[in-house]
N, C-alpha and C. Protein backbone atom coordinates (compact mmCIF):
# COMPACT_ATOMS: atom_id res chain seq x y z
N UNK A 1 169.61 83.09 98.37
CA UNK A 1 169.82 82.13 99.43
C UNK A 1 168.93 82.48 100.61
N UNK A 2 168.19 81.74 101.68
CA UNK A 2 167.63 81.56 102.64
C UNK A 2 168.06 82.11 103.55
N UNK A 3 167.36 83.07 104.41
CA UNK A 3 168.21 83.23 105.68
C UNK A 3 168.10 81.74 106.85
N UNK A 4 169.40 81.92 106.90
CA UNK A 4 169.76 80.82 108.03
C UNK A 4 169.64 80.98 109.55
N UNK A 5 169.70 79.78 110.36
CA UNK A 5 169.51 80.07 111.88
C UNK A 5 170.64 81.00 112.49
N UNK A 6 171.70 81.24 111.83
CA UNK A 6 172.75 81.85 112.72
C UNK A 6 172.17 83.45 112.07
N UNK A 7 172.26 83.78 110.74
CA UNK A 7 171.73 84.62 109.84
C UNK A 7 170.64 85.69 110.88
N UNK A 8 169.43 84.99 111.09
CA UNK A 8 168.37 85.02 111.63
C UNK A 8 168.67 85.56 113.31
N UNK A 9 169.37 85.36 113.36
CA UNK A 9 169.72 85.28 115.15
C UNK A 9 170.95 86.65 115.15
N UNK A 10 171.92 86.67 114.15
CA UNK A 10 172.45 87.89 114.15
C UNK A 10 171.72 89.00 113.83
N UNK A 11 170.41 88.57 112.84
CA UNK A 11 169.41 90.43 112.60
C UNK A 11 168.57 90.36 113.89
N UNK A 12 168.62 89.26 114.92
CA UNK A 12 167.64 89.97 115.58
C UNK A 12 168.01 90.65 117.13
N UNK A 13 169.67 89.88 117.18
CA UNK A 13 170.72 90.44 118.14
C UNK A 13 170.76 92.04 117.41
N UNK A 14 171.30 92.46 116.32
CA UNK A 14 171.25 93.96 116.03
C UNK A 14 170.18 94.90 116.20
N UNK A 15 168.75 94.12 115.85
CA UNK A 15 167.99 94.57 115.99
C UNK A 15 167.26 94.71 117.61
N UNK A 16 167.95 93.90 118.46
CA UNK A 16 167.73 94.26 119.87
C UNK A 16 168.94 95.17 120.50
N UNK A 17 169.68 96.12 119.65
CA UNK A 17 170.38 96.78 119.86
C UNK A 17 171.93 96.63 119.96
N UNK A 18 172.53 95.57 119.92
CA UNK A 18 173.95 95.10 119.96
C UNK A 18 174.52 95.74 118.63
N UNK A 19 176.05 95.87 119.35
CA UNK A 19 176.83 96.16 118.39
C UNK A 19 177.00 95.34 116.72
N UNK A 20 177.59 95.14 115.83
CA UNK A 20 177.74 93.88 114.63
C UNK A 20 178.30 92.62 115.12
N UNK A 21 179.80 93.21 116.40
CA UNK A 21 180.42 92.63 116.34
C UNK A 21 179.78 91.59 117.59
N UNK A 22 179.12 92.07 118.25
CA UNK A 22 178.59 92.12 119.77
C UNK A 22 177.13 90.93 119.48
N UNK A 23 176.80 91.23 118.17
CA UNK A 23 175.75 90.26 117.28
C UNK A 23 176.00 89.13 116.83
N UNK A 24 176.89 89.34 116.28
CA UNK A 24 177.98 87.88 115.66
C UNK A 24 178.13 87.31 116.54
N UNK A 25 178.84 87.27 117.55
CA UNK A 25 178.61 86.68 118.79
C UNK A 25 178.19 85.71 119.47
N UNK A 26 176.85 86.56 119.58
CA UNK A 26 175.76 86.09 120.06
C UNK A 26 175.13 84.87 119.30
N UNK A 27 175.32 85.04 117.85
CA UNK A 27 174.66 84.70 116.69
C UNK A 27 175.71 83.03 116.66
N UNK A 28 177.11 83.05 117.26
CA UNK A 28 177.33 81.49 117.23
C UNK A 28 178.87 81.84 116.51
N UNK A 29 178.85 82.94 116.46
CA UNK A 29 180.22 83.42 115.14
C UNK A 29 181.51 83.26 116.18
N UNK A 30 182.72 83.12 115.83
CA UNK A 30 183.87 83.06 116.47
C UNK A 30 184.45 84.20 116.84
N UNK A 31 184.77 84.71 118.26
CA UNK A 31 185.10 85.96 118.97
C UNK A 31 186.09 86.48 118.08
N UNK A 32 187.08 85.51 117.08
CA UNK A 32 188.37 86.21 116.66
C UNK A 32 187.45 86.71 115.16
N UNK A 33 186.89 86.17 114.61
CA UNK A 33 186.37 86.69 113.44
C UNK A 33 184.92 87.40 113.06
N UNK A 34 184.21 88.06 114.59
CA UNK A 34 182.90 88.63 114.68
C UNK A 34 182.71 89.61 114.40
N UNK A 35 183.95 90.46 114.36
CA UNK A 35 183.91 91.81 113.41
C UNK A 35 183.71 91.73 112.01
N UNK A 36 184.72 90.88 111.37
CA UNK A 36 184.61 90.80 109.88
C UNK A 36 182.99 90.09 109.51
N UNK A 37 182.97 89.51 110.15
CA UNK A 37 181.33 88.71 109.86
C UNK A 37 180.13 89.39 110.63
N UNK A 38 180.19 90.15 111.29
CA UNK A 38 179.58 91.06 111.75
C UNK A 38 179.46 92.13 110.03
N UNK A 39 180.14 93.07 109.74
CA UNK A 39 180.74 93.79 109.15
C UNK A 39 180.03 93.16 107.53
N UNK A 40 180.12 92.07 107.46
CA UNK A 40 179.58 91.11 106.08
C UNK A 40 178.28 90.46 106.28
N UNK A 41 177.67 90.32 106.98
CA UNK A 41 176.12 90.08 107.23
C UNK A 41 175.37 90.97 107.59
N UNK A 42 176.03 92.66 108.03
CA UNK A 42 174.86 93.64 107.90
C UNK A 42 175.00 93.84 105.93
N UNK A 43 176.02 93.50 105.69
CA UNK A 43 175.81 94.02 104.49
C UNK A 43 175.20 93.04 103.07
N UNK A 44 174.69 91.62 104.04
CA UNK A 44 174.12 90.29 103.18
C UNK A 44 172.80 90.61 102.38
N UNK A 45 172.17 90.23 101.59
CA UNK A 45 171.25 90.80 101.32
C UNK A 45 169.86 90.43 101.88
N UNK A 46 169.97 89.06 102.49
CA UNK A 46 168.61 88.34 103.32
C UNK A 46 169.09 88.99 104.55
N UNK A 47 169.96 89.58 105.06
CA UNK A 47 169.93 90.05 106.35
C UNK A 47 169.34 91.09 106.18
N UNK A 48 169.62 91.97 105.54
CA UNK A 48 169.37 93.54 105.30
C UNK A 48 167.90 93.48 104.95
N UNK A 49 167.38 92.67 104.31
CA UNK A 49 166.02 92.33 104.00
C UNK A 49 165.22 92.18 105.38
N UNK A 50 165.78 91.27 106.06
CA UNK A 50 165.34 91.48 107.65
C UNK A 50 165.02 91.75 108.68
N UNK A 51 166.51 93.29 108.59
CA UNK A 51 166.26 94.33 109.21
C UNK A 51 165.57 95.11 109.06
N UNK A 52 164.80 95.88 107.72
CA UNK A 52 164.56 96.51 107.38
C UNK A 52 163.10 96.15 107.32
N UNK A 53 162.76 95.20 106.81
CA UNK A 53 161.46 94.79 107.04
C UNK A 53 160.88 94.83 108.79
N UNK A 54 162.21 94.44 109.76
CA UNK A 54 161.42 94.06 111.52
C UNK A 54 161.50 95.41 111.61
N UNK A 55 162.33 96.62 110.90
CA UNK A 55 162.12 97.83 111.65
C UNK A 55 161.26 98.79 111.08
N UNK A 56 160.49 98.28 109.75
CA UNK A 56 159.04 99.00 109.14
C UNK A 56 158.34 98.46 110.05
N UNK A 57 157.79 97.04 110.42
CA UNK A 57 157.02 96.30 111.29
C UNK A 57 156.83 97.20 112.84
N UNK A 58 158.23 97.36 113.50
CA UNK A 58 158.60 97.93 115.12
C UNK A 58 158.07 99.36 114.59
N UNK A 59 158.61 100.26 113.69
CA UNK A 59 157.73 101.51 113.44
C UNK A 59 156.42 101.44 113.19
N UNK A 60 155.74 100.37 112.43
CA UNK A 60 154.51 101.02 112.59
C UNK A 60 153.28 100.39 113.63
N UNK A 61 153.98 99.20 114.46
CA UNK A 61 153.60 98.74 115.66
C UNK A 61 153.77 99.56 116.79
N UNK A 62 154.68 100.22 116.79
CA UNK A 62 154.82 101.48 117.98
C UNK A 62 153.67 102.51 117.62
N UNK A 63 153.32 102.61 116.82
CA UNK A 63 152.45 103.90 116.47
C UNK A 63 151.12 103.34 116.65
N UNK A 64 150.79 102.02 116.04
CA UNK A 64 149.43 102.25 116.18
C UNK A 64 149.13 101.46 117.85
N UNK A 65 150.09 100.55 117.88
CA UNK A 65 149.78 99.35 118.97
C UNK A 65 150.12 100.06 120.19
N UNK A 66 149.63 100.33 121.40
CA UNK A 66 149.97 100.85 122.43
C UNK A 66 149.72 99.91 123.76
N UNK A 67 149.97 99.50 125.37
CA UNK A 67 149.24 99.31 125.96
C UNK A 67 148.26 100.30 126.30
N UNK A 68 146.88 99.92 126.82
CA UNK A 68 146.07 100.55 127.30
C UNK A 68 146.73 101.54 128.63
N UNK A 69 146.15 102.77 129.09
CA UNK A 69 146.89 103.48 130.37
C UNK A 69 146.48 102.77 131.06
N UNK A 70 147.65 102.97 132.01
CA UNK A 70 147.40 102.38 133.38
C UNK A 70 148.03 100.40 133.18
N UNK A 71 147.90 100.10 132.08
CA UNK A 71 148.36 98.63 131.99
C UNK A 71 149.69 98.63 131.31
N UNK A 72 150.53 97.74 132.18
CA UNK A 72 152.17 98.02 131.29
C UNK A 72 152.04 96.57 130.46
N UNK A 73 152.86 96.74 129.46
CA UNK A 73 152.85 95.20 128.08
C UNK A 73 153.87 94.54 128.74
N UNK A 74 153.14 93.19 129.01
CA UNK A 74 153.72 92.23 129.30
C UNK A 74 154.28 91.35 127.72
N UNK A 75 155.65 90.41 128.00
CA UNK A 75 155.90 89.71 126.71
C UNK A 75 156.01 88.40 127.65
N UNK A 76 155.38 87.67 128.38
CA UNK A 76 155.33 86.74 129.09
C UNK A 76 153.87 85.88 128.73
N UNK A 77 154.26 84.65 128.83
CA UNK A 77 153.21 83.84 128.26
C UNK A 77 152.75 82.93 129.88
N UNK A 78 151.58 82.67 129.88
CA UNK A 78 151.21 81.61 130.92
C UNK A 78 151.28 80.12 130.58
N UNK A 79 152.13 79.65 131.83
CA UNK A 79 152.21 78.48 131.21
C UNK A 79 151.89 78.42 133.09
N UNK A 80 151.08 76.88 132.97
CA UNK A 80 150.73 76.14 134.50
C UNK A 80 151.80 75.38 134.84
N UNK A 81 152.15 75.57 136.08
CA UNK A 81 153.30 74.82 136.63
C UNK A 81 152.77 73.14 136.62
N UNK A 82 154.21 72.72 136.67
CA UNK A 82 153.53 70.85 136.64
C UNK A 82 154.89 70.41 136.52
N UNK A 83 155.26 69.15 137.33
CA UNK A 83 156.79 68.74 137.86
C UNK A 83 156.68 67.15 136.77
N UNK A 84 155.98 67.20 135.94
CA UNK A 84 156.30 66.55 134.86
C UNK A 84 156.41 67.12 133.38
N UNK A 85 158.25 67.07 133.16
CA UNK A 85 158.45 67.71 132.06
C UNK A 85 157.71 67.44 130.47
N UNK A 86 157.19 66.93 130.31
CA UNK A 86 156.71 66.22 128.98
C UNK A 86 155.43 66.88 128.81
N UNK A 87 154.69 67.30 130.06
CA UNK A 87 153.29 67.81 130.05
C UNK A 87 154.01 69.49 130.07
N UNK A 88 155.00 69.58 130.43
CA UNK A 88 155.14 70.95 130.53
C UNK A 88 155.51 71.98 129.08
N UNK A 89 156.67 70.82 128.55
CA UNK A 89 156.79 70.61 127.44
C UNK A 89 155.49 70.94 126.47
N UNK A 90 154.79 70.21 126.45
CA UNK A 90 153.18 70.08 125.73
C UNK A 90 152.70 71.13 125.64
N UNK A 91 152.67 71.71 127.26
CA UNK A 91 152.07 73.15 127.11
C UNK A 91 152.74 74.25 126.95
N UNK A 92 154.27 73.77 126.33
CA UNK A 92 154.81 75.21 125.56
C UNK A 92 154.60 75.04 124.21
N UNK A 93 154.49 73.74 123.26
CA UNK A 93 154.47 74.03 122.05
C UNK A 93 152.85 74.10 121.58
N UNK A 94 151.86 73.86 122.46
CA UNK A 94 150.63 74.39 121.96
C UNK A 94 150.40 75.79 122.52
N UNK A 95 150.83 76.67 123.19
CA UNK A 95 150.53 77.69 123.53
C UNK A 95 150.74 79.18 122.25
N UNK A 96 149.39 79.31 121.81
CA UNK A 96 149.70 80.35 120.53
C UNK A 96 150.25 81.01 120.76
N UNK A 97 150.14 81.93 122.36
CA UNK A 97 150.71 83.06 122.36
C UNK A 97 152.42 82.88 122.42
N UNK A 98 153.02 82.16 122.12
CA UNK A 98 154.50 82.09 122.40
C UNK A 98 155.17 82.24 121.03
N UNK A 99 156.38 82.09 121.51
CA UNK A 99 157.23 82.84 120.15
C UNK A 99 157.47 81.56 119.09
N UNK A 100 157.11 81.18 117.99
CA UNK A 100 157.43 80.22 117.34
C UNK A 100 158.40 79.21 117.26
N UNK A 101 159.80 80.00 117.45
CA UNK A 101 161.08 78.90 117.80
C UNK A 101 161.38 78.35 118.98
N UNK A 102 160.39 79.04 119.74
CA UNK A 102 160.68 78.74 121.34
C UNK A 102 159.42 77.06 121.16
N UNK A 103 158.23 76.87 120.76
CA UNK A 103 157.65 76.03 120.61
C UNK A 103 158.05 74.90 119.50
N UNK A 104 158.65 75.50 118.63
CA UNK A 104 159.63 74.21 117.82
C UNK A 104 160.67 73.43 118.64
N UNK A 105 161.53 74.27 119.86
CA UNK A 105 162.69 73.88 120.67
C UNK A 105 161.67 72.88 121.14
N UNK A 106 160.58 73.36 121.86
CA UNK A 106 159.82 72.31 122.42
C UNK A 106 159.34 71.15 122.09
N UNK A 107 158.88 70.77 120.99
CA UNK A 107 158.65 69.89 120.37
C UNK A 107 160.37 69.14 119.88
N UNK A 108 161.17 69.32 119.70
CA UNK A 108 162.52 68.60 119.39
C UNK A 108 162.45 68.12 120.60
N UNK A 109 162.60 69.01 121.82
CA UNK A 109 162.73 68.47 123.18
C UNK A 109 162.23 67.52 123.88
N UNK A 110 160.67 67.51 123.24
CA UNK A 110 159.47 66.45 123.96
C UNK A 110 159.79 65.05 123.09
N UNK A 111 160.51 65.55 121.85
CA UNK A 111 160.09 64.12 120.68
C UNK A 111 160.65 63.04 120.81
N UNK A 112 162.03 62.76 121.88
CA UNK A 112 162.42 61.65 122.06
C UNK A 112 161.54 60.78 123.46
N UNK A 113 160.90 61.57 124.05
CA UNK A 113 159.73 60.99 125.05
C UNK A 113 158.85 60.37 124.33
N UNK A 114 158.64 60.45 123.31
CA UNK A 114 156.81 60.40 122.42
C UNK A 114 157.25 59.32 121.85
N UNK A 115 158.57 59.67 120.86
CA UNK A 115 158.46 58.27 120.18
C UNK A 115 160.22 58.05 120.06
N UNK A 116 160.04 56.50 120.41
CA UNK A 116 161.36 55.94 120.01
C UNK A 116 162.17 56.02 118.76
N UNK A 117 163.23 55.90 118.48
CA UNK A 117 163.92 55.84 117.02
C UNK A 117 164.09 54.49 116.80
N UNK A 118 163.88 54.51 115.39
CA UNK A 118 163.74 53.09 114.86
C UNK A 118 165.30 52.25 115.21
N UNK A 119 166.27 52.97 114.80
CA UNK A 119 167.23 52.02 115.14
C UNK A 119 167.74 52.17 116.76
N UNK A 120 167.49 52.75 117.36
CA UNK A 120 167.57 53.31 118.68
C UNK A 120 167.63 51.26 119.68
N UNK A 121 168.58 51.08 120.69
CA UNK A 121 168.34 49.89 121.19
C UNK A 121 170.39 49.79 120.87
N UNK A 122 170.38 48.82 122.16
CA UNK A 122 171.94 48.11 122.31
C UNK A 122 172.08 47.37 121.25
N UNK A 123 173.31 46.65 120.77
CA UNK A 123 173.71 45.44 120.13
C UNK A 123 172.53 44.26 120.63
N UNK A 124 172.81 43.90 121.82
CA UNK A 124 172.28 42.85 122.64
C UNK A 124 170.75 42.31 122.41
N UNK A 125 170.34 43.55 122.52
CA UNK A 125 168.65 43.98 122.42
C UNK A 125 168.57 43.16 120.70
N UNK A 126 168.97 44.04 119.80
CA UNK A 126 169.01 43.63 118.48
C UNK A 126 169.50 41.97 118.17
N UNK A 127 170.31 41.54 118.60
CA UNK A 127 170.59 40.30 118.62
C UNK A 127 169.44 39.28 119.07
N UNK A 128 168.52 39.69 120.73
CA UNK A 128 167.91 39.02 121.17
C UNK A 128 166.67 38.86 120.33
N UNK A 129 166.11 40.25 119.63
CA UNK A 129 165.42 40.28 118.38
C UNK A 129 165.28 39.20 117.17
N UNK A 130 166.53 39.28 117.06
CA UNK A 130 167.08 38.32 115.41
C UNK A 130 166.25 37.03 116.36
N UNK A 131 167.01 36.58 117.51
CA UNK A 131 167.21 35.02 117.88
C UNK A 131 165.66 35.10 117.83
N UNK A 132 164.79 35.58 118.67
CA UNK A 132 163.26 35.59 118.24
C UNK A 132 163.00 34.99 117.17
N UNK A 133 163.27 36.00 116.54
CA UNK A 133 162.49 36.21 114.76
C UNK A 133 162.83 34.80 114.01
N UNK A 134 164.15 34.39 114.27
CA UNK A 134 164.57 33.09 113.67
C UNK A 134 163.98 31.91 114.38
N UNK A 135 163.80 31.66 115.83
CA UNK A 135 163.10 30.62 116.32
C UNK A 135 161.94 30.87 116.47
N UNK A 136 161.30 31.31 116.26
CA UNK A 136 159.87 31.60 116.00
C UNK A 136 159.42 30.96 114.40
N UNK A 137 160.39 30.45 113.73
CA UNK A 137 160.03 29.99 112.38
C UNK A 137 159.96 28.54 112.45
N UNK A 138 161.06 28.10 112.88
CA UNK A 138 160.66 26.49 114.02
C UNK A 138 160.23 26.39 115.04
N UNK A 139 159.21 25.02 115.05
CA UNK A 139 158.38 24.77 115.89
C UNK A 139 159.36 23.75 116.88
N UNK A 140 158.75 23.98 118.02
CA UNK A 140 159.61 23.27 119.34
C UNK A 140 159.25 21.82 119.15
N UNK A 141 159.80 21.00 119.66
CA UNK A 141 159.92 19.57 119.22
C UNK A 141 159.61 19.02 120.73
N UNK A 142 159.11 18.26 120.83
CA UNK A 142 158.68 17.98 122.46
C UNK A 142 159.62 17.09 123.34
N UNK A 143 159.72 17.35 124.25
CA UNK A 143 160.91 16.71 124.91
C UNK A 143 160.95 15.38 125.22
N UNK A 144 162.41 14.40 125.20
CA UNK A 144 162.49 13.02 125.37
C UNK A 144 161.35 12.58 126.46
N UNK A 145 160.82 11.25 125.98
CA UNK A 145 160.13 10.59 127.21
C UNK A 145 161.39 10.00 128.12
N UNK A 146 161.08 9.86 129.22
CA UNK A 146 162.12 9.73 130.42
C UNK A 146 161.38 7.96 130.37
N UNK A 147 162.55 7.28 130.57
CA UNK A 147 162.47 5.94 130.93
C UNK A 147 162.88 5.07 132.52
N UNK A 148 162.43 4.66 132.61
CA UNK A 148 163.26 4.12 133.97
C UNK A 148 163.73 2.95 133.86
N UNK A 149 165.23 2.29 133.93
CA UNK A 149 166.14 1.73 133.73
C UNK A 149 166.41 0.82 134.79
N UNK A 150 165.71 -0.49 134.67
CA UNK A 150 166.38 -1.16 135.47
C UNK A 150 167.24 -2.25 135.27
């Protein structure tokens, strides 16, 4: 089976140091049952696969990867300020240097700006539609000549 978003989010709460139960948690799990599921997802096998793989990765990134002296490692990305969200948006999900799920959030976030949903619209709207679509198939008929009556 796949590791899942909650799955995924509890190995990386443990792996930023939290307790199982303290992970679960975090991870979306219910306060009364975060021990037992804590307790059963270190011991899953796509979790454990997880851990073990981000903490060969963190060991041998500590060893070879260093900052340069004198420069401390930043985990902050540049993004240009701008008081329109949609452009701001834009420039989090093209920005390489950012964390992958953080630029997917972005793109969910931007996608109802970009494009409408097909069924998206009131009753009313849809109705005024139909009446279109149907009189638009007959042609208008020209109006009575006016007579004058004496």
């Amino acid at each position: 089976m796949a590791l899942t978003g909650k799955k995924r989010a509890f190995a990386d709460a443990v792996l930023a140091g939290f307790s199982n139960k303290e992970a679960a948690i975090r991870a979306g799990y219910s306060e009364a049952t975060a021990s037992a599921a804590g307790s059963r997802l270190v011991k899953d096998k796509d979790v454990k696969a997880r851990l073990d793989q981000a903490r060969q990765a963190q060991g041998a990134s500590t060893r070879t990867v260093a900052p340069p002296a004198g420069e401390p490692h930043v985990d902050t990305i540049e993004i240009p300020s701008t008081a329109d969200p949609v452009e701001f948006l834009t420039n989090v999900m093209n920005e390489p240097a950012a964390d992958l799920r953080l630029r997917i959030d972005a793109a969910k976030a931007m996608l109802p700006f970009k494009h409408k949903k097909l069924g998206e619209g009131g009753k009313k709207e849809q109705a005024g539609e139909k009446a279109k679509s149907v009189a638009s198939r007959f042609s208008s008929s020209a109006p009575p000549a006016l007579k004058a009556v004496k």
